[in-house]
N, C-alpha and C. Protein backbone atom coordinates (compact mmCIF):
# COMPACT_ATOMS: atom_id res chain seq x y z
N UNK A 1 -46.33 -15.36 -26.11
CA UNK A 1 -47.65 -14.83 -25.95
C UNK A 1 -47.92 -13.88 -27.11
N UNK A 2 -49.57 -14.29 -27.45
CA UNK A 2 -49.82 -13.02 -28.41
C UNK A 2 -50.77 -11.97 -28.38
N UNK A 3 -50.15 -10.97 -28.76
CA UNK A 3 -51.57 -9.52 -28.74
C UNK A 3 -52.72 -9.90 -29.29
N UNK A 4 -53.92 -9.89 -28.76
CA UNK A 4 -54.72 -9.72 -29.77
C UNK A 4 -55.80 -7.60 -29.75
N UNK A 5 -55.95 -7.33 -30.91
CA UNK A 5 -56.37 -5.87 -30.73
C UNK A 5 -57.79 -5.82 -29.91
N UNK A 6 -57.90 -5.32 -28.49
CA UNK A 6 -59.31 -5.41 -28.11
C UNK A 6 -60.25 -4.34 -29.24
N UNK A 7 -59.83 -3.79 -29.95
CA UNK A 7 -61.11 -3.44 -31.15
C UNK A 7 -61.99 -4.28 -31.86
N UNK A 8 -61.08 -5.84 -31.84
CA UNK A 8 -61.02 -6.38 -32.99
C UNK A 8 -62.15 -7.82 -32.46
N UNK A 9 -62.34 -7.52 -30.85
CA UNK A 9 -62.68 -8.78 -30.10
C UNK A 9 -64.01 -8.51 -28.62
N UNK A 10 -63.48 -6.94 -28.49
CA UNK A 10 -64.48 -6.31 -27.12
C UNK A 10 -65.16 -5.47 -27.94
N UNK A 11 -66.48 -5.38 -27.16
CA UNK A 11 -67.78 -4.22 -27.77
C UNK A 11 -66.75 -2.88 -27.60
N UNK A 12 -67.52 -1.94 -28.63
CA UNK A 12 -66.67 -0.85 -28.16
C UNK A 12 -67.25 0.01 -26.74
N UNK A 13 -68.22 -0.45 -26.05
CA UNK A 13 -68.02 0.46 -25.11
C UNK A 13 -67.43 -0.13 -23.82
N UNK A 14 -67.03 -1.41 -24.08
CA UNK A 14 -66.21 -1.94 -22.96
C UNK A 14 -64.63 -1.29 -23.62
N UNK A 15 -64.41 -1.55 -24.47
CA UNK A 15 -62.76 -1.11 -25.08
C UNK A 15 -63.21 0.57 -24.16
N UNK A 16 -63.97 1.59 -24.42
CA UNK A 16 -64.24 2.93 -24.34
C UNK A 16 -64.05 2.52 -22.42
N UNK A 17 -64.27 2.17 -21.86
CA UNK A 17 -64.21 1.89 -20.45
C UNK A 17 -62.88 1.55 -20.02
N UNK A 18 -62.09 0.21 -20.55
CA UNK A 18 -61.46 0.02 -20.17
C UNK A 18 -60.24 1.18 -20.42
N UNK A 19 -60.56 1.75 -21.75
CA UNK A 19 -59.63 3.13 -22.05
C UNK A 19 -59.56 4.34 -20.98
N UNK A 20 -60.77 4.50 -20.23
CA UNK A 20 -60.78 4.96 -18.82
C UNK A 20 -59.71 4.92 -17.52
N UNK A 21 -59.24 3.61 -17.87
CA UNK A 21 -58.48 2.81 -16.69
C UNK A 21 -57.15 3.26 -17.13
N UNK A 22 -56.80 2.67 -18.80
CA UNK A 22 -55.24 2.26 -19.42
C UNK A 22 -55.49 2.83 -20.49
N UNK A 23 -55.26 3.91 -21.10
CA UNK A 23 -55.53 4.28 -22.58
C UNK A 23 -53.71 3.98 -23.18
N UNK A 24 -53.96 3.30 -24.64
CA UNK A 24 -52.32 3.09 -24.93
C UNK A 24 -51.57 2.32 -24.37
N UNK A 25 -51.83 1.31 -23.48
CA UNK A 25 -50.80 0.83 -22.71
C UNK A 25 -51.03 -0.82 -22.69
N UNK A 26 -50.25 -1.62 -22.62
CA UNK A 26 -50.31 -3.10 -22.46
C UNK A 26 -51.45 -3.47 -20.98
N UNK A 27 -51.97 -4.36 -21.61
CA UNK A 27 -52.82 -5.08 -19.89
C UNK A 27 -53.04 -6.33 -20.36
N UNK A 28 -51.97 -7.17 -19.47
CA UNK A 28 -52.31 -8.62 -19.24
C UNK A 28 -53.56 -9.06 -18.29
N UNK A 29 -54.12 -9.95 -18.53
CA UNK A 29 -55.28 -10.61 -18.77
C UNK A 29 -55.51 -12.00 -18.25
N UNK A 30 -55.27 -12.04 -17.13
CA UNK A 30 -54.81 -13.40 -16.65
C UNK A 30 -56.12 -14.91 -17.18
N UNK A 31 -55.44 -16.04 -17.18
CA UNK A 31 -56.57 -16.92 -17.19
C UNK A 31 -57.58 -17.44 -16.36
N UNK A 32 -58.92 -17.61 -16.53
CA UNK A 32 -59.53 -18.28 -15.62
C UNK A 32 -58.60 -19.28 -15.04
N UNK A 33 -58.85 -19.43 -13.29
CA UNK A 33 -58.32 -20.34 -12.43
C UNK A 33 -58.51 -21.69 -13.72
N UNK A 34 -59.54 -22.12 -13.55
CA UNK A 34 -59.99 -23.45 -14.15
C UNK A 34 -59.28 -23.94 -15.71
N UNK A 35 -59.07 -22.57 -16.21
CA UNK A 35 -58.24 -23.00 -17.45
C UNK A 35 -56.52 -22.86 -17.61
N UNK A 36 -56.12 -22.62 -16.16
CA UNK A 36 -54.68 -22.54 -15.80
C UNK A 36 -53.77 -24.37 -16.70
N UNK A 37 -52.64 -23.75 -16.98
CA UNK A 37 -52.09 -25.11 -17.52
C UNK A 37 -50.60 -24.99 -16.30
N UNK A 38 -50.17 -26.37 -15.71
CA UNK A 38 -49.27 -26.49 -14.81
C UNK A 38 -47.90 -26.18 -16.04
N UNK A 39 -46.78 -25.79 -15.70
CA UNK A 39 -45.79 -25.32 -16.00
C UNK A 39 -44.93 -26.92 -16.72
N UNK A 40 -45.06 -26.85 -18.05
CA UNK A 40 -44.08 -27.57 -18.76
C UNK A 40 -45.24 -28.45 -19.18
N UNK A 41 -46.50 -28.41 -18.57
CA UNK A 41 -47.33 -29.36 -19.30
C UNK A 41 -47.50 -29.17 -21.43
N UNK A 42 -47.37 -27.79 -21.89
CA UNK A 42 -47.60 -27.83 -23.40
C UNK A 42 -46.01 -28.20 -23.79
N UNK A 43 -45.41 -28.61 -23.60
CA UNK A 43 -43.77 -29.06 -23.88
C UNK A 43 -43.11 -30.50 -22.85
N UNK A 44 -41.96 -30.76 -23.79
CA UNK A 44 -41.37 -31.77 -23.41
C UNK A 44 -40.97 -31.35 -21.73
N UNK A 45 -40.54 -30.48 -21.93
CA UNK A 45 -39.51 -29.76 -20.74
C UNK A 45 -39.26 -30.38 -19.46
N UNK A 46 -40.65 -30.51 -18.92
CA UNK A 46 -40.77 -30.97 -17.90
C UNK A 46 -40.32 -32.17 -17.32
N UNK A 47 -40.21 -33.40 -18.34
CA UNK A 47 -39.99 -34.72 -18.60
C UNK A 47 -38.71 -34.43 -18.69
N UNK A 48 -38.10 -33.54 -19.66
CA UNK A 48 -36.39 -33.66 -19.76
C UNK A 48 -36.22 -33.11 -18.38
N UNK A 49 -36.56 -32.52 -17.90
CA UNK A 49 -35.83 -31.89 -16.51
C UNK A 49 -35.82 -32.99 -15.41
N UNK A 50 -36.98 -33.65 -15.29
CA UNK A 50 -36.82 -34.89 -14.84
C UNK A 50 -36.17 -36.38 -14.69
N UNK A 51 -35.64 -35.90 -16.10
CA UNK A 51 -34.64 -36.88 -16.35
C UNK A 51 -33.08 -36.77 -16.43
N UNK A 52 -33.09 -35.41 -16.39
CA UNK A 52 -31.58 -35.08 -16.41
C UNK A 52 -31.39 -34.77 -14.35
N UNK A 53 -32.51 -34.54 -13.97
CA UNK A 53 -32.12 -34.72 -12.08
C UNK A 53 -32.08 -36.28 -12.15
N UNK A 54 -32.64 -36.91 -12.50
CA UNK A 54 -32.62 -38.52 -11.96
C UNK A 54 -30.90 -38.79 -12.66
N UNK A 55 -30.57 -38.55 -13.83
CA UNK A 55 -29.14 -38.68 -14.22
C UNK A 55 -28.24 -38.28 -13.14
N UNK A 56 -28.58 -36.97 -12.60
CA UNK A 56 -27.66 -36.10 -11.67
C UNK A 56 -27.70 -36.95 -10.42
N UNK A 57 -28.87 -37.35 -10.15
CA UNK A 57 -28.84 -38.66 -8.42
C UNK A 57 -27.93 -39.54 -8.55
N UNK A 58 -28.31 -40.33 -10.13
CA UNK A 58 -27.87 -41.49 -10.07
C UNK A 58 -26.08 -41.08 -10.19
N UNK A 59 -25.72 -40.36 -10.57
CA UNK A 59 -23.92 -40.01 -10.61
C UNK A 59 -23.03 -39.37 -9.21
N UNK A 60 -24.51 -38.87 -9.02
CA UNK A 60 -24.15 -38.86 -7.11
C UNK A 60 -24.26 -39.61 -6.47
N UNK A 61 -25.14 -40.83 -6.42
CA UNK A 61 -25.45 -42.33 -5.60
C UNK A 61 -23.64 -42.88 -6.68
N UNK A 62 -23.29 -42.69 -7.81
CA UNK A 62 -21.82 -43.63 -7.81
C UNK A 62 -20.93 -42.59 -7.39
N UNK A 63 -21.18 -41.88 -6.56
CA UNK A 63 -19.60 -41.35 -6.07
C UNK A 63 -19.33 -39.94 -6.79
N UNK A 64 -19.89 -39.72 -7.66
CA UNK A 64 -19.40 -38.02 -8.10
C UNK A 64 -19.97 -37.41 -7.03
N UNK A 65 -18.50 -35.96 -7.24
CA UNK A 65 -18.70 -34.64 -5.95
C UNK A 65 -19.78 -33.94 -6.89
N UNK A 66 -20.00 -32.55 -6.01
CA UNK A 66 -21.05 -32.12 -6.04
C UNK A 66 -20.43 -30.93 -7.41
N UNK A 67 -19.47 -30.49 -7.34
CA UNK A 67 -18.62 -29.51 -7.85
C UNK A 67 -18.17 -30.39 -9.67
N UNK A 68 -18.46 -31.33 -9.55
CA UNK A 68 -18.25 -32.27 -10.82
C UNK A 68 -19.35 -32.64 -11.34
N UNK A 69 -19.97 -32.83 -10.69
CA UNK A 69 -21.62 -32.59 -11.20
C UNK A 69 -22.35 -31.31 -11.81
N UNK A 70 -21.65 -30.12 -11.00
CA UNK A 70 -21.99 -28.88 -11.59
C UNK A 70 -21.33 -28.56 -12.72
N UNK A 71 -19.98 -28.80 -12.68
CA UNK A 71 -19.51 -29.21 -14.17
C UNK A 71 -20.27 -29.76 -14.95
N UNK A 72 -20.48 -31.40 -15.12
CA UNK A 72 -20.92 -31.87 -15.72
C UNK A 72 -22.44 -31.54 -16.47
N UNK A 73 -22.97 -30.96 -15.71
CA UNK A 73 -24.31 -30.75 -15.89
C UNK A 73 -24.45 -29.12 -16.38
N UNK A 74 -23.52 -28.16 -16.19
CA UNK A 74 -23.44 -26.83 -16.41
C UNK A 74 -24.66 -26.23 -15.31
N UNK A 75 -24.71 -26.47 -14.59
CA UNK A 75 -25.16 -26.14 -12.94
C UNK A 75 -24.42 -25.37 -12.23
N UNK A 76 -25.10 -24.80 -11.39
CA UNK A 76 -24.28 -24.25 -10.09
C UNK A 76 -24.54 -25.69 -9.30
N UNK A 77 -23.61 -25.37 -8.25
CA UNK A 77 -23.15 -26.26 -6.77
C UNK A 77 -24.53 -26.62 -6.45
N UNK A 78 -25.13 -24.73 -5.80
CA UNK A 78 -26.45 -24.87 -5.30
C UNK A 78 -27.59 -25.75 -5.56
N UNK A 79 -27.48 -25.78 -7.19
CA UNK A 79 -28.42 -26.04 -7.65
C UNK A 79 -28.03 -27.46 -7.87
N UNK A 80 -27.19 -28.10 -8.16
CA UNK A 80 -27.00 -30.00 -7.90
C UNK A 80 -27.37 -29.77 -6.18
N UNK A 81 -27.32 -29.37 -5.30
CA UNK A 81 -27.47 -29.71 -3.99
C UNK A 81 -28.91 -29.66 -4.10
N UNK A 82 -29.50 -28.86 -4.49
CA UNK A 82 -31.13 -28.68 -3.81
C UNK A 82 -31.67 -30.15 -5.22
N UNK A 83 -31.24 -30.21 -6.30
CA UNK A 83 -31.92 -31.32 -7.23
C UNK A 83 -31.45 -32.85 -6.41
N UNK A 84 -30.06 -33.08 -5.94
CA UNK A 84 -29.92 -34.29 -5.17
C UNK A 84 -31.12 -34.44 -4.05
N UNK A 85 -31.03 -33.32 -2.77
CA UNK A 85 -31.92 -33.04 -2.06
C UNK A 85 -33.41 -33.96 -2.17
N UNK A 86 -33.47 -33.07 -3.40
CA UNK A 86 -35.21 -33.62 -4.04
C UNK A 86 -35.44 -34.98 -4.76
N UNK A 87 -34.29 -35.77 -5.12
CA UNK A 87 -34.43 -36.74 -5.69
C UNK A 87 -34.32 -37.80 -4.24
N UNK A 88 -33.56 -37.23 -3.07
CA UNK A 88 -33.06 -37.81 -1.84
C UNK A 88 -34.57 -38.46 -1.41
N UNK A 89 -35.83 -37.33 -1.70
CA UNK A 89 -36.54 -37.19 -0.72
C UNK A 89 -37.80 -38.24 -1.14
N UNK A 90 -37.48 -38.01 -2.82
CA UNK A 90 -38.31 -39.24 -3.64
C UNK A 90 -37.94 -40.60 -3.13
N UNK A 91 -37.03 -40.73 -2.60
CA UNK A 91 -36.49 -42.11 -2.12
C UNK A 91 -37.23 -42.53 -0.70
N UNK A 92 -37.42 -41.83 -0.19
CA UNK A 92 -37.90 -42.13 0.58
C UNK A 92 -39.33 -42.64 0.96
């Protein structure tokens, strides 16, 4: 994320107002609802994560434990249990 200077972008008597509230201090700025982006949509990420749980099902559907999987994958236990879980549920 980047700063931009509200001097440089707000009238000054909104900057002079909001200095009322926060003088000196950081204020995040959330996005309009409508221009929200879902999580992993500007990156691959999302797709690799998806594909490395479908790897993790498919090595659990041939017989790997759960504890070899967390190995394999550099996972906790927990976390191969709740990704099998969720791939369980796609099956259905």
């Amino acid at each position: 994320m980047s700063y931009i200077k509200a001097d440089n972008i707000l009238p000054i008597e909104l900057v002079e107002l909001i200095q009322t509230y926060i003088d000196g201090e950081y204020i995040y700025i959330p996005r309009k609802e409508e221009n929200k982006k879902s999580w992993g949509s500007g990156t691959n990420t999302r797709q690799e994560l998806d594909l490395r749980d479908s790897d993790i099902y498919k090595d659990y559907l041939d017989g790997m434990v759960i504890d070899s999987l967390a190995e394999k994958y550099f996972l906790s236990s927990k976390s191969i249990q709740r990704i099998v879980l969720k791939e369980k549920r796609k099956d259905l």
